[in-house]
Protein backbone atom coordinates (compact mmCIF):
# COMPACT_ATOMS: atom_id res chain seq x y z
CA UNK A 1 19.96 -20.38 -25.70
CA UNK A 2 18.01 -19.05 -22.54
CA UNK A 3 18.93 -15.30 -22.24
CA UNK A 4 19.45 -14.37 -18.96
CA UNK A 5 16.55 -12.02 -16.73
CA UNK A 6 17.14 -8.15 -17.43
CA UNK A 7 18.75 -6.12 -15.43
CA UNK A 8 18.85 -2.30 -14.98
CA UNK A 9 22.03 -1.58 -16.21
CA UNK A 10 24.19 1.78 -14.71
CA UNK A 11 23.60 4.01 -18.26
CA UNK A 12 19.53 3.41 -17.98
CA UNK A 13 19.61 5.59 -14.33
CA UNK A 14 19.08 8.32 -16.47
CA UNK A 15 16.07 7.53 -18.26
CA UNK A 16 14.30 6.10 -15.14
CA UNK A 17 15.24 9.98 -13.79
CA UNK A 18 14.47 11.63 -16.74
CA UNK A 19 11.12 9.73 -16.88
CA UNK A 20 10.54 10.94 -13.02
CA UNK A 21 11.67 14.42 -13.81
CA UNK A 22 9.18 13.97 -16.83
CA UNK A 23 5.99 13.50 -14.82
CA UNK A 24 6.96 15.83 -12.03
CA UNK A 25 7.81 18.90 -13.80
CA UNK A 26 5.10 20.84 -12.67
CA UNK A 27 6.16 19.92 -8.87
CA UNK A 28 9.42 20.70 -9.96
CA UNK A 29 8.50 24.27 -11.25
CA UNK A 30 6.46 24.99 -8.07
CA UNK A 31 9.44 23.74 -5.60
CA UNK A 32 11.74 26.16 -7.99
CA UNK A 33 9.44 28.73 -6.95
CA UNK A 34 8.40 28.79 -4.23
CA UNK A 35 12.14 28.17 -3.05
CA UNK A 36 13.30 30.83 -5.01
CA UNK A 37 10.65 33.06 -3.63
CA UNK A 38 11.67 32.42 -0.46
CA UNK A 39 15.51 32.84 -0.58
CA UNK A 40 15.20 36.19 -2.51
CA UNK A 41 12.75 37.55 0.10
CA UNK A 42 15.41 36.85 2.52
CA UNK A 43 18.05 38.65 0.78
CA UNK A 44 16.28 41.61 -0.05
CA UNK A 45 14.71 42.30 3.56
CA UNK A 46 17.81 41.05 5.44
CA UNK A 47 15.49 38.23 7.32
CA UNK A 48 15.31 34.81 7.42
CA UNK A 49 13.96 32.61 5.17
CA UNK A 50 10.10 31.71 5.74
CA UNK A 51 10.19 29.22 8.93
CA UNK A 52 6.58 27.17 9.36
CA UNK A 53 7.74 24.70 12.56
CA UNK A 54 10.14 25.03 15.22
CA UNK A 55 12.36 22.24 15.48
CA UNK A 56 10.28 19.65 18.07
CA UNK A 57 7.11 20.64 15.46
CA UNK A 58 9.37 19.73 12.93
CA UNK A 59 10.45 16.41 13.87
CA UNK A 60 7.26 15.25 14.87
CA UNK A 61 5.91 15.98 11.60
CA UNK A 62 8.80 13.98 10.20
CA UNK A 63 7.58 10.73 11.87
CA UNK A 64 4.31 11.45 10.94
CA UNK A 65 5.15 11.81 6.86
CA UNK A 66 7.99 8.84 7.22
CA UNK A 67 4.86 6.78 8.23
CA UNK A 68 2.35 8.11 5.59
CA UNK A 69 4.81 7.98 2.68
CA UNK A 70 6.02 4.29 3.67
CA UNK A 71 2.40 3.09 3.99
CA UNK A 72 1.45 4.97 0.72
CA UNK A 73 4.08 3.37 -1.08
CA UNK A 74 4.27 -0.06 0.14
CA UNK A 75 0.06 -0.07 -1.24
CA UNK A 76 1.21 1.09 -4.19
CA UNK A 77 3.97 -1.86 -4.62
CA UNK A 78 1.23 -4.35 -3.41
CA UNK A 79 -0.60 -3.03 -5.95
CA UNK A 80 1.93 -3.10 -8.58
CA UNK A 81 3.06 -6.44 -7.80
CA UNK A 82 -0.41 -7.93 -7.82
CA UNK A 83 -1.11 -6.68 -11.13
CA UNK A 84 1.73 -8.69 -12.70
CA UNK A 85 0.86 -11.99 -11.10
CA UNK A 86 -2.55 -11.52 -12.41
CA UNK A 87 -0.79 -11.23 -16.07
CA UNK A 88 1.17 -14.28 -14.88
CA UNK A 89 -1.37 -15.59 -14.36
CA UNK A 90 -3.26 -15.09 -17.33
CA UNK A 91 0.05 -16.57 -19.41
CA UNK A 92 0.04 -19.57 -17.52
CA UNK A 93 -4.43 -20.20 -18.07
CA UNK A 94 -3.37 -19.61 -21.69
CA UNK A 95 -0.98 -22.29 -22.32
CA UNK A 96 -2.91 -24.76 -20.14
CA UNK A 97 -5.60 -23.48 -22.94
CA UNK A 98 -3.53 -24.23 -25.54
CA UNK A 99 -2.92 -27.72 -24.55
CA UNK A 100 -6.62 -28.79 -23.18
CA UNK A 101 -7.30 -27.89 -27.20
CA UNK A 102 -4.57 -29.86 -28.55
CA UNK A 103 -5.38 -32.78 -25.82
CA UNK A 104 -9.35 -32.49 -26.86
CA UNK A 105 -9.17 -31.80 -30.34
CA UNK A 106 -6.07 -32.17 -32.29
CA UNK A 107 -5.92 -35.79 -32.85
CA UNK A 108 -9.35 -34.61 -35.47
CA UNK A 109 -8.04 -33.12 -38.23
CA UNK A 110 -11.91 -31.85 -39.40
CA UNK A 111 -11.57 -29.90 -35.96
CA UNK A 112 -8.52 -27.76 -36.99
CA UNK A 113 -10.00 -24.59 -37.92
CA UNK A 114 -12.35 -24.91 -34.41
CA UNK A 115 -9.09 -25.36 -32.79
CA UNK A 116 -7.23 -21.93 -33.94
CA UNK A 117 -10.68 -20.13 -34.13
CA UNK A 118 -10.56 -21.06 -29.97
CA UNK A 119 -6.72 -20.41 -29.78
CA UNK A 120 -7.28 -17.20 -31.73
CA UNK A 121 -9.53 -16.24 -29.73
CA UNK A 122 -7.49 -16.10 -26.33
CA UNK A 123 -4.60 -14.57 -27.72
CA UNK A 124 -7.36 -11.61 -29.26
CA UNK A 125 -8.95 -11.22 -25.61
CA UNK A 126 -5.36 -10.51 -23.89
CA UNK A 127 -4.10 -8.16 -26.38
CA UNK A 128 -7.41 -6.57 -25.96
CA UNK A 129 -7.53 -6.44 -22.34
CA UNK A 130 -3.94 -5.42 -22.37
CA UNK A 131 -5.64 -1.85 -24.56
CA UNK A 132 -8.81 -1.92 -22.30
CA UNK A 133 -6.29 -1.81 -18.91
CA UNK A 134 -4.00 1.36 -20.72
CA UNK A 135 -6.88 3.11 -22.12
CA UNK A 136 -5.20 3.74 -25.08
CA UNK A 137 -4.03 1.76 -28.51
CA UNK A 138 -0.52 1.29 -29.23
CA UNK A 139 -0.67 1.88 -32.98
CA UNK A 140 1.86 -1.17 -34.27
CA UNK A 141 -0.44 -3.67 -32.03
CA UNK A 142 -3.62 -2.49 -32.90
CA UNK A 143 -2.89 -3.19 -37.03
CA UNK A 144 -1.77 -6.39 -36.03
CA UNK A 145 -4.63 -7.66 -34.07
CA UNK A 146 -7.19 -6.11 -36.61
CA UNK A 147 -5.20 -8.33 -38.78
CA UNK A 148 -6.02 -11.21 -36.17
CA UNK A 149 -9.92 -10.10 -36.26
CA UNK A 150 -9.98 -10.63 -39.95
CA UNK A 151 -8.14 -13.67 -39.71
CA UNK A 152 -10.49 -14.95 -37.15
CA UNK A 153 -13.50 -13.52 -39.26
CA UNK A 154 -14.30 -11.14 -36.29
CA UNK A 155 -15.06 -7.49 -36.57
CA UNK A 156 -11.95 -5.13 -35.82
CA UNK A 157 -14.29 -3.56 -33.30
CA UNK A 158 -14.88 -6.82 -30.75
CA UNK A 159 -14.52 -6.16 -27.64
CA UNK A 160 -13.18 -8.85 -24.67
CA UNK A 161 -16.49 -9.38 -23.23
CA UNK A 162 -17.79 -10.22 -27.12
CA UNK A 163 -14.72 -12.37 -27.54
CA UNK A 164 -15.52 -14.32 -24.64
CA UNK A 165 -19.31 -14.75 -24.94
CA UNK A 166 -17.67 -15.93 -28.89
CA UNK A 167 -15.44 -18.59 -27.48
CA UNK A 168 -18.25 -19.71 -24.91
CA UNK A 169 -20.63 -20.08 -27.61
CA UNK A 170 -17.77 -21.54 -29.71
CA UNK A 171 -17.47 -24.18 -26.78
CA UNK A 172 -21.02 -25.43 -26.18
CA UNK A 173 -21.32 -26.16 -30.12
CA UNK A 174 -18.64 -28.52 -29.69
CA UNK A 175 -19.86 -29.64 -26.97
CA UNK A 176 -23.45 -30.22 -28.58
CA UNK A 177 -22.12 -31.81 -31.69
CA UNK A 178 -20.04 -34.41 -29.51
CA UNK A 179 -16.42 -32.95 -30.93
CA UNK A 180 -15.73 -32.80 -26.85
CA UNK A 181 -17.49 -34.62 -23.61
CA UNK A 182 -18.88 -33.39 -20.63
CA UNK A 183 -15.75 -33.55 -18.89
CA UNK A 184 -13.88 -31.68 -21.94
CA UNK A 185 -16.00 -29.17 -21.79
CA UNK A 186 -16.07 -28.67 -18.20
CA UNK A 187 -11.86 -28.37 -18.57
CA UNK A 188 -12.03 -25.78 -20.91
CA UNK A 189 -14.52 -23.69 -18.68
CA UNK A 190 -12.45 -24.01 -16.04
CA UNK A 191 -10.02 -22.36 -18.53
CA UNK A 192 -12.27 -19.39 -19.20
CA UNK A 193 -12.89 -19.15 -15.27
CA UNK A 194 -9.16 -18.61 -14.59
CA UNK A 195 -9.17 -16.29 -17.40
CA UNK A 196 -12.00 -14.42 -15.99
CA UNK A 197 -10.90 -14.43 -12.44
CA UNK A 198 -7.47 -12.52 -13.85
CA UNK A 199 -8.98 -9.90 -15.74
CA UNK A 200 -11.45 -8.93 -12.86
CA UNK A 201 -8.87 -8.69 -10.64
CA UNK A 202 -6.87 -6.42 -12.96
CA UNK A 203 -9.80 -4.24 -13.95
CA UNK A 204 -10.64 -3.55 -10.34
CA UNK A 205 -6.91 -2.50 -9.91
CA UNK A 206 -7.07 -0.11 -12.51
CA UNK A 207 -10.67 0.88 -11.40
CA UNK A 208 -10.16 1.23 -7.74
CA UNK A 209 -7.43 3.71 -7.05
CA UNK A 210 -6.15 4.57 -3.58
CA UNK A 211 -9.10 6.70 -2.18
CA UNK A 212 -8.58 10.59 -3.17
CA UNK A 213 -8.97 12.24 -0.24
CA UNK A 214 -5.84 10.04 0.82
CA UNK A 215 -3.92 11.06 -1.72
CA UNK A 216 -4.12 14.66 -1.09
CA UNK A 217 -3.76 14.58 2.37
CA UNK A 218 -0.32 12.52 2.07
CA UNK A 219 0.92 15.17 -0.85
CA UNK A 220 -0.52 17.75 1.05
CA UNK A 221 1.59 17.11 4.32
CA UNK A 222 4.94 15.93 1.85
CA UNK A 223 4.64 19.54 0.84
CA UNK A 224 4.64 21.35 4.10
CA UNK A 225 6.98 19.34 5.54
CA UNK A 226 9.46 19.49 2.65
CA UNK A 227 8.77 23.10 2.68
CA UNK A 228 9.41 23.48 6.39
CA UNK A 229 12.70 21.24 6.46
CA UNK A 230 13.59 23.67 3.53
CA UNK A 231 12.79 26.66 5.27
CA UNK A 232 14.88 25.43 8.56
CA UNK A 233 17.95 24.20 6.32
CA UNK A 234 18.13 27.97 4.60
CA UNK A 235 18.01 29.87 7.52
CA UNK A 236 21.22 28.11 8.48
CA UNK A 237 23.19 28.77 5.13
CA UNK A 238 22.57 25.38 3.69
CA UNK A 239 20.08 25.97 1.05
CA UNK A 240 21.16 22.89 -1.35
CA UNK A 241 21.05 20.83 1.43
CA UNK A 242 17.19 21.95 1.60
CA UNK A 243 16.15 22.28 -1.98
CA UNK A 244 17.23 18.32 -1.96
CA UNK A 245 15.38 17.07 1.03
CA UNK A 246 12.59 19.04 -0.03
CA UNK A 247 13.09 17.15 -2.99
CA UNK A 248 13.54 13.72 -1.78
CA UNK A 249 10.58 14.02 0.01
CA UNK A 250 8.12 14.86 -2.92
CA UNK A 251 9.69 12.76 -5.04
CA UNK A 252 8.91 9.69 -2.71
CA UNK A 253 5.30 10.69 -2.57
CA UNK A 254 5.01 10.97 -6.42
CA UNK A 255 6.80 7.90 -7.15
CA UNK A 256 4.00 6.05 -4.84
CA UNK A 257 1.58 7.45 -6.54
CA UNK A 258 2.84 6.86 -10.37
CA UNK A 259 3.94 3.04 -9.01
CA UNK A 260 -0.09 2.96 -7.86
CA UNK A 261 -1.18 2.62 -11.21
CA UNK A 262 0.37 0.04 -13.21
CA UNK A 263 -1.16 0.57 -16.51
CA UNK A 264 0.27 3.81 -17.74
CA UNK A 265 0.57 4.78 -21.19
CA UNK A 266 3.50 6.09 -21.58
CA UNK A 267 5.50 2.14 -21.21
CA UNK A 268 8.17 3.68 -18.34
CA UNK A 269 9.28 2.10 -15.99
CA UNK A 270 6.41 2.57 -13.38
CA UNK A 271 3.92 0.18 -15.33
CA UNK A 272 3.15 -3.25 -15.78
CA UNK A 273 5.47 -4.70 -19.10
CA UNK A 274 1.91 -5.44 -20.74
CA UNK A 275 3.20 -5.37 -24.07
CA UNK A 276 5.90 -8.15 -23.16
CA UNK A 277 3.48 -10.84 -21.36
CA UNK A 278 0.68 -10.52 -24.63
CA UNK A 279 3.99 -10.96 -27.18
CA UNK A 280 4.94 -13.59 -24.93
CA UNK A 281 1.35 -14.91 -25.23
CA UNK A 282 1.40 -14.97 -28.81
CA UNK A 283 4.44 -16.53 -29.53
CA UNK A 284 3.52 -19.51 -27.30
CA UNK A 285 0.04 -19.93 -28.71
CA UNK A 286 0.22 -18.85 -32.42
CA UNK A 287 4.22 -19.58 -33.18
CA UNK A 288 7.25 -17.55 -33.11
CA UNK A 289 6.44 -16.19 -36.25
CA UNK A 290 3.48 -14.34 -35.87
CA UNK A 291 3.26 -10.94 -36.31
CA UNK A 292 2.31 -10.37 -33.07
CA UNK A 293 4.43 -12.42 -31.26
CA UNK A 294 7.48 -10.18 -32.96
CA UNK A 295 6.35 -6.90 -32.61
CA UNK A 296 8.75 -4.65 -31.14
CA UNK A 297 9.40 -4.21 -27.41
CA UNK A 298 11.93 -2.88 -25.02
CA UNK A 299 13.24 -5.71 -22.64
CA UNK A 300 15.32 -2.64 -20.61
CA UNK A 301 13.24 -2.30 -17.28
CA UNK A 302 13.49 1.07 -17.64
CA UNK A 303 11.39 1.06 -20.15
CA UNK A 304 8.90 -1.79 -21.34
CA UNK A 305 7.25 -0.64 -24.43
């Protein structure tokens, strides 16, 4: 039975806000501030709260952050968006992988261990690249693919560029001792190119951030305009009505910038579902039964790990 695509139900709005509140709770603690500063200044010398624009400033300034927050964030989808068809990507060059083996080399039954040393070998370099993109190891994974190093007869250490000079190496000794022709061989380099061609365009997502100076000019002008709109909204007795535009605006600048990189390690809901496409990976490639292809994920997408 096919299960159907997941859905964000109703009861999971409240983890995708508590993960939001989460990350922002030092721009939460400043806006409580600095709003709170400027109310009870207000009240004690019978003024009006702290007013930075007049209202055609104001406005302006609107149109101006409406247009840097909606180009900021639509990058930031872009980006987020073309980091999981690159892992699409990558599933799809593994199966074809999987089969140009089985095409070339499973009807030779002395060519079975080459075969699931190769196999091995690709599901190994995603899970690694997968820990490479995050930065970090999830600990669960990381027992199980030592336990796929040792299976392989590979050092727990390898890295994916060591994998991959492995399983090029692994290639042209078939390819020497006539297990595969010249056009086998050239198939399965074609598989290693699409491989390649993934994980460099994932690796300069994660390595190429929006520039900085960017990024603090767009928070930097969410801020005083938030503040101002704040400021204008108070002085007319509707203070909650400020504190959440204030709010609305820096939380669509932060959510931008948390949807900008899609390899977090935390497994919320801004990031890539890493962990999902690699089980997914190893199911197809090494059986159901694998221990990597059931460790345990989330499949709420408000939460992926």
């Amino acid at each position: 039975m096919i299960s159907p695509p997941p859905k964000l139900a109703h009861r999971n709005v409240l983890r995708v806000v508590g993960q939001l509140a989460l990350r922002m709770r030092w721009d939460l603690l400043l806006m409580a501030l600095l709003c709170g500063v400027s109310v009870l200044s207000a009240q004690l010398g019978q003024a009006r709260a702290v007013r930075l624009i007049d209202g055609s400033g104001l406005s302006m300034l609107g149109i101006a952050v409406s247009i840097f927050v909606a180009f900021r964030n639509t990058q930031a989808i872009n980006r987020w968006w073309e980091a999981r068809v690159l892992w699409g990507s990558i599933t799809n060059c593994s199966r074809h992988w999987r089969d140009c083996l089985q095409t070339l080399l499973g009807a030779d039954s002395r060519l079975r261990p080459e075969q699931q040393q190769l196999v091995g070998l690709q599901v190994l370099q995603c899970w690694l690249l997968n820990f490479e993109l995050r930065g970090f190891w999830r600990l669960d994974a990381h027992a199980r693919v030592q336990d796929l190093c040792r299976a392989l007869g590979l050092p727990e250490a390898i890295t994916v560029q060591q994998s991959m000079a492995l399983r090029a190496n692994l290639i042209s000794q078939l390819h020497r001792e006539g297990a595969v022709n010249d056009w086998g061989r050239d198939a399965l380099l074609r598989g290693m190119e699409q491989f390649t061609n993934a994980m460099g365009g994932l690796q300069r997502i994660r390595n190429t951030p929006l520039p900085p100076t960017y990024d603090v000019f767009i928070r930097l002008i969410c801020w005083l305009y938030g503040y101002a709109l704040f400021g204008t909204f108070a002085n007319q007795g509707s203070i909650f009505t400020g504190v959440l535009l204030f709010l609305g605006f820096v939380s669509a600048e932060r959510i931008g910038a948390y949807v900008e990189g899609p390899f977090d390690q935390d497994g919320s809901s801004f990031c890539v579902p890493m962990d999902v496409v690699c089980r997914t990976i190893s199911a197809d490639l090494l059986g159901a039964h694998h221990p990597l292809a059931e460790l345990p994920i989330s499949h709420d997408p408000s939460r992926w790990s």
